[in-house]
Each structure stands twice: as structure tokens, then as C-alpha cells.
Protein backbone atom coordinates (compact mmCIF):
# COMPACT_ATOMS: atom_id res chain seq x y z
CA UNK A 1 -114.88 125.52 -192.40
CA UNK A 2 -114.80 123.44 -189.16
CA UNK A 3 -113.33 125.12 -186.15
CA UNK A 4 -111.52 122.84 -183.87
CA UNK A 5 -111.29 122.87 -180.29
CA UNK A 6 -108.50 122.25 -178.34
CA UNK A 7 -107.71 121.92 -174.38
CA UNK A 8 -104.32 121.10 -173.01
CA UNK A 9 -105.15 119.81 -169.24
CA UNK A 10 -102.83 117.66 -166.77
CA UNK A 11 -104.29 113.68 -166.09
CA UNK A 12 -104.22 115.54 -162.33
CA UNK A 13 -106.90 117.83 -163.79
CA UNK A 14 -108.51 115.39 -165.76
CA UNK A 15 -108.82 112.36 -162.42
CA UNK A 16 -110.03 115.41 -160.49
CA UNK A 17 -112.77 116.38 -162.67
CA UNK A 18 -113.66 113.08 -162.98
CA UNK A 19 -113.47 112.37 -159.29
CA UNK A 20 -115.63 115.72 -158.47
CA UNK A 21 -118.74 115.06 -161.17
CA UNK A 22 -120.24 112.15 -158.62
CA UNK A 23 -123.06 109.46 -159.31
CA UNK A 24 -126.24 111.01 -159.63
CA UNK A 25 -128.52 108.85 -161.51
CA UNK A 26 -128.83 105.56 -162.87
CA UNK A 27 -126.47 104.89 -165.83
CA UNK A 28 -127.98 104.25 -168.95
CA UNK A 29 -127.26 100.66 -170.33
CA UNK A 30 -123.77 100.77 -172.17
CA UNK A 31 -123.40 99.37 -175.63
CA UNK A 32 -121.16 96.35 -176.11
CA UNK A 33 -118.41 96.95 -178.55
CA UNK A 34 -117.60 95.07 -181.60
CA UNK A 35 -114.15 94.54 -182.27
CA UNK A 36 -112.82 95.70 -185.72
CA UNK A 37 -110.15 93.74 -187.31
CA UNK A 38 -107.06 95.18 -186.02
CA UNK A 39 -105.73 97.56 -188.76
CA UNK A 40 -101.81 96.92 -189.40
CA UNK A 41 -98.94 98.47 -187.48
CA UNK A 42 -96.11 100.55 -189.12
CA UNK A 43 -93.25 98.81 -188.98
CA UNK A 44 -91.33 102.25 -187.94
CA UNK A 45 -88.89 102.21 -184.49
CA UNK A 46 -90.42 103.00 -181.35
CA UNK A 47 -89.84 107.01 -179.68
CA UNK A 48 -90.51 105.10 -176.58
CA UNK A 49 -89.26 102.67 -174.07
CA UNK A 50 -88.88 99.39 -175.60
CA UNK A 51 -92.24 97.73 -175.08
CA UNK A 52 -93.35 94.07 -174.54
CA UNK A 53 -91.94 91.68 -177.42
CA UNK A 54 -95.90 91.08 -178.31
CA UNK A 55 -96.71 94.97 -178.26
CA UNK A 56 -97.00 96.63 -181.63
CA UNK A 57 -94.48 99.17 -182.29
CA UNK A 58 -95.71 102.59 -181.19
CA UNK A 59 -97.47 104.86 -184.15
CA UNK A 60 -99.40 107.73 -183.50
CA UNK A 61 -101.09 108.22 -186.71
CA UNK A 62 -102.18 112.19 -185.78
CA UNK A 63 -105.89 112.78 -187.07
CA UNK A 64 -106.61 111.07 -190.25
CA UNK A 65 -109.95 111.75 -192.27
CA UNK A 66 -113.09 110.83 -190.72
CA UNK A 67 -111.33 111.99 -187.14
CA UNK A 68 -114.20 112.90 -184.67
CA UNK A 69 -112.09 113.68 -181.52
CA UNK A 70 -108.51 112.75 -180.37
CA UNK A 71 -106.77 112.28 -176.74
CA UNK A 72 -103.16 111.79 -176.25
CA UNK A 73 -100.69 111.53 -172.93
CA UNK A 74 -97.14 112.47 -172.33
CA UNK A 75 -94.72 112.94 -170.25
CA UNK A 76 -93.32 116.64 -170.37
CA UNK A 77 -90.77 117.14 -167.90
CA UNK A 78 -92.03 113.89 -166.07
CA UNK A 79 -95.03 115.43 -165.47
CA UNK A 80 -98.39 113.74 -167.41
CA UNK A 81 -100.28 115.81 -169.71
CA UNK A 82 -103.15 114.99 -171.59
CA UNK A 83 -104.49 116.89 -175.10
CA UNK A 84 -107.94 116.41 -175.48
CA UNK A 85 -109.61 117.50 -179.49
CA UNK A 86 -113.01 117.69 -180.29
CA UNK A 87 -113.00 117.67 -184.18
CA UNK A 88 -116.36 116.71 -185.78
CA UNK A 89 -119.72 115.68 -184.71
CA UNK A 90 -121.01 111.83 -184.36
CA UNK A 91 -123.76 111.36 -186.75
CA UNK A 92 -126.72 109.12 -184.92
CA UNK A 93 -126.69 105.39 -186.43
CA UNK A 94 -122.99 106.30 -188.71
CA UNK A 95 -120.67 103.57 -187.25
CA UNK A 96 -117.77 105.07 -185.22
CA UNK A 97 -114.19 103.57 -184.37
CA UNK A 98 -112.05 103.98 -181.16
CA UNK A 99 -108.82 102.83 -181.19
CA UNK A 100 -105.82 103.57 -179.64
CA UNK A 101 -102.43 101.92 -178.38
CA UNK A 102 -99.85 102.86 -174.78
CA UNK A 103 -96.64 102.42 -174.36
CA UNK A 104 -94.24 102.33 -171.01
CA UNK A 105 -97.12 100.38 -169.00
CA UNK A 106 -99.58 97.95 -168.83
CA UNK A 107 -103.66 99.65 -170.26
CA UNK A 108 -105.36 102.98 -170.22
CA UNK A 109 -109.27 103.10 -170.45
CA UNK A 110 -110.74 105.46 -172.82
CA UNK A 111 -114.37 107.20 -172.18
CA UNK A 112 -116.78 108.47 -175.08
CA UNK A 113 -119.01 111.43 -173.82
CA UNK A 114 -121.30 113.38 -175.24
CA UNK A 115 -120.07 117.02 -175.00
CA UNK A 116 -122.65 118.43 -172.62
CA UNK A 117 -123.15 119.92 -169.37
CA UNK A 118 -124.64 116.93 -166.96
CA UNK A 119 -123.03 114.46 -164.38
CA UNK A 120 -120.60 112.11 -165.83
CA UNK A 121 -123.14 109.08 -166.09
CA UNK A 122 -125.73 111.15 -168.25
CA UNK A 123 -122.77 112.14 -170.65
CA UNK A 124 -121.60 108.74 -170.82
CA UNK A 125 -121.80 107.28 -174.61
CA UNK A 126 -119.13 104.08 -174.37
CA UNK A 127 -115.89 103.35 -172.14
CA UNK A 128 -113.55 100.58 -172.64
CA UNK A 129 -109.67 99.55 -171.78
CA UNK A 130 -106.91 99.11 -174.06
CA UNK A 131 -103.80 96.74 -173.46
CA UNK A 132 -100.81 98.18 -173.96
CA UNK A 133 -99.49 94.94 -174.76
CA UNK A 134 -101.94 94.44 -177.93
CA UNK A 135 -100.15 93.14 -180.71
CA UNK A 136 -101.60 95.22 -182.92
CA UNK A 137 -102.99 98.75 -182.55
CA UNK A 138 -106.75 97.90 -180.67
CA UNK A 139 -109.85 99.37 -182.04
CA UNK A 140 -114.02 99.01 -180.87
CA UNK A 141 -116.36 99.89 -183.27
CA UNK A 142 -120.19 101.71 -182.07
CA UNK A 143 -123.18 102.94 -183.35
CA UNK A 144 -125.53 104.77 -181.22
CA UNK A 145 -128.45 106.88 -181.85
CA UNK A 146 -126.34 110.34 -180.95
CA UNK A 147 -125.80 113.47 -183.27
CA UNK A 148 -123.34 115.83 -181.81
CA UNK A 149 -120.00 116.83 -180.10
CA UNK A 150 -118.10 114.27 -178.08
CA UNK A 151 -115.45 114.09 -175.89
CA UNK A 152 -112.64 111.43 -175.18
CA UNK A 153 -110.61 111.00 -172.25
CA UNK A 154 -108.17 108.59 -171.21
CA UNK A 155 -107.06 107.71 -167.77
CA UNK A 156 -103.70 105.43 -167.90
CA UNK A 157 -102.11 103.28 -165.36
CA UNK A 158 -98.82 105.40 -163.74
CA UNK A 159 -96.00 103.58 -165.96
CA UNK A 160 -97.92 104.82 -169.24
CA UNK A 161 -95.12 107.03 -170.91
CA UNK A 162 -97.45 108.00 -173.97
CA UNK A 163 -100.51 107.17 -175.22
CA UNK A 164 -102.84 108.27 -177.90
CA UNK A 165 -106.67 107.27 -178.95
CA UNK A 166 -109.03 108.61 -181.33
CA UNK A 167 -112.94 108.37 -182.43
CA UNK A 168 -113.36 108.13 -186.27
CA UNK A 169 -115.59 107.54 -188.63
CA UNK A 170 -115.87 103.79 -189.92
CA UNK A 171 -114.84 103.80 -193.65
């Protein structure tokens, strides 16, 4: 049985944690992600703001098999709050997707660590941005030689009214 781990933390929380881990070292060369064919939209209504005419429709698809870890924002009370899941280890050389989609503004970067105590640029696995304008929902696929834990934040521009990524498995 897998036990999941869940924290509940304001983007507040989140930029300040971010803000107090520093630059200590060198960052290790980042891999360059591949983009994945972008996987189909539901054609369901949007729960949001109406987004850009090019913009997919908003689906949240919760934490299908092969899930790995999971980070969503929204607005409670107009206040931000971010969910952050680890679910299941990466397996070194197994390919891994992250995809994810916004709504309400314009991106929100996503960051891949591994789920260790260090400064922010030894954890570091990938980081990349995704348009909230994306016609369809935007994914990056990886493979790195890491076994373990990992943990994915998102920071989001101010206008982002919810927002959701993941890290599966490819497959």
C-alpha cells in the first residue's frame, strides 16, 4: 500500500520558501525537455473565467495512473492556495511527463525537485513555464538518472485563478 503525502500551503508560503533557500552552489546543467504531443482536451464547459478563444477549455483530470506528484492553485476566499502531492517515486532512466494547463492569466512555471533536504539548486531536477493560452493542455516529457521522491511546485503570474500540473509516468 502506498501512503500519500499531502501539504496544503499558501503561494505566500510557497514564494517565501523559495525566496529564503538562496544560491549556494553551481546549478547542475538542466535537461532540455521534449515536447509530447499534446494529449486532447475535454470538450466539457469551463468552472472558470472565460479564457482566451485559443486556450483549451479548463480540465483538471485529478491523478490518473502512473501519477508521481500533483500541484494545484486556487483561489479560496480570494486568497491563493496551493496543494502540493507527492504520490510515487521517479524511477532513474523511466520517462516522466509534466503537464499542466492555467486559467484567469497569462503562464505559471512549474519546478521538479528531488524531495530532499539541500538548497534549492541541488534539489533541482527540471523547471519549465506553461502558457495559459496553450491550445491544448501542455506537457514536457524527461528522463533523468533519479530514483526517488519528488516534489512539484508552481509559481503563477497574479491573474492565475486556478491551475493544476502533474508528473506521471510516460505510458
Amino acid at each position: 500500500m502506498h501512503a500519500t503525502r499531502s501539504i496544503v500551503l499558501s503561494a505566500a508560503a510557497v514564494a517565501a520558501v523559495l525566496a529564503a533557500s538562496g544560491c549556494g552552489s553551481a546549478p547542475e546543467p538542466e535537461p532540455e525537455p521534449s515536447p509530447s504531443a499534446p494529449e486532447s482536451a475535454s470538450a466539457s464547459p469551463s468552472p472558470s473565467p472565460t479564457p482566451s478563444a485559443s486556450a483549451a477549455p479548463y480540465d483538471d483530470p485529478g491523478t490518473p495512473e502512473g501519477s508521481i506528484a500533483r500541484a494545484e492553485i486556487a483561489m479560496v476566499d480570494g486568497v491563493p492556495q496551493m496543494s502540493i502531492t507527492a504520490l510515487a517515486p521517479v524511477v532513474a532512466g523511466q520517462t516522466f511527463v509534466v503537464e499542466g494547463q492555467c486559467t484567469g492569466g497569462e503562464r505559471m512555471d512549474f519546478r521538479v525537485d528531488r524531495a530532499i533536504a539541500g538548497d534549492a539548486d541541488e534539489r533541482l531536477l527540471v523547471q519549465g513555464t506553461i502558457d495559459c493560452d496553450a491550445p491544448a493542455v501542455e506537457n514536457f516529457s524527461y528522463s533523468l538518472p533519479y530514483d526517488g521522491l519528488v516534489q512539484l511546485s508552481l509559481a503563477a503570474d497574479e491573474d492565475v485563478t486556478m491551475a493544476w500540473a502533474l508528473v506521471r509516468a510516460e505510458g
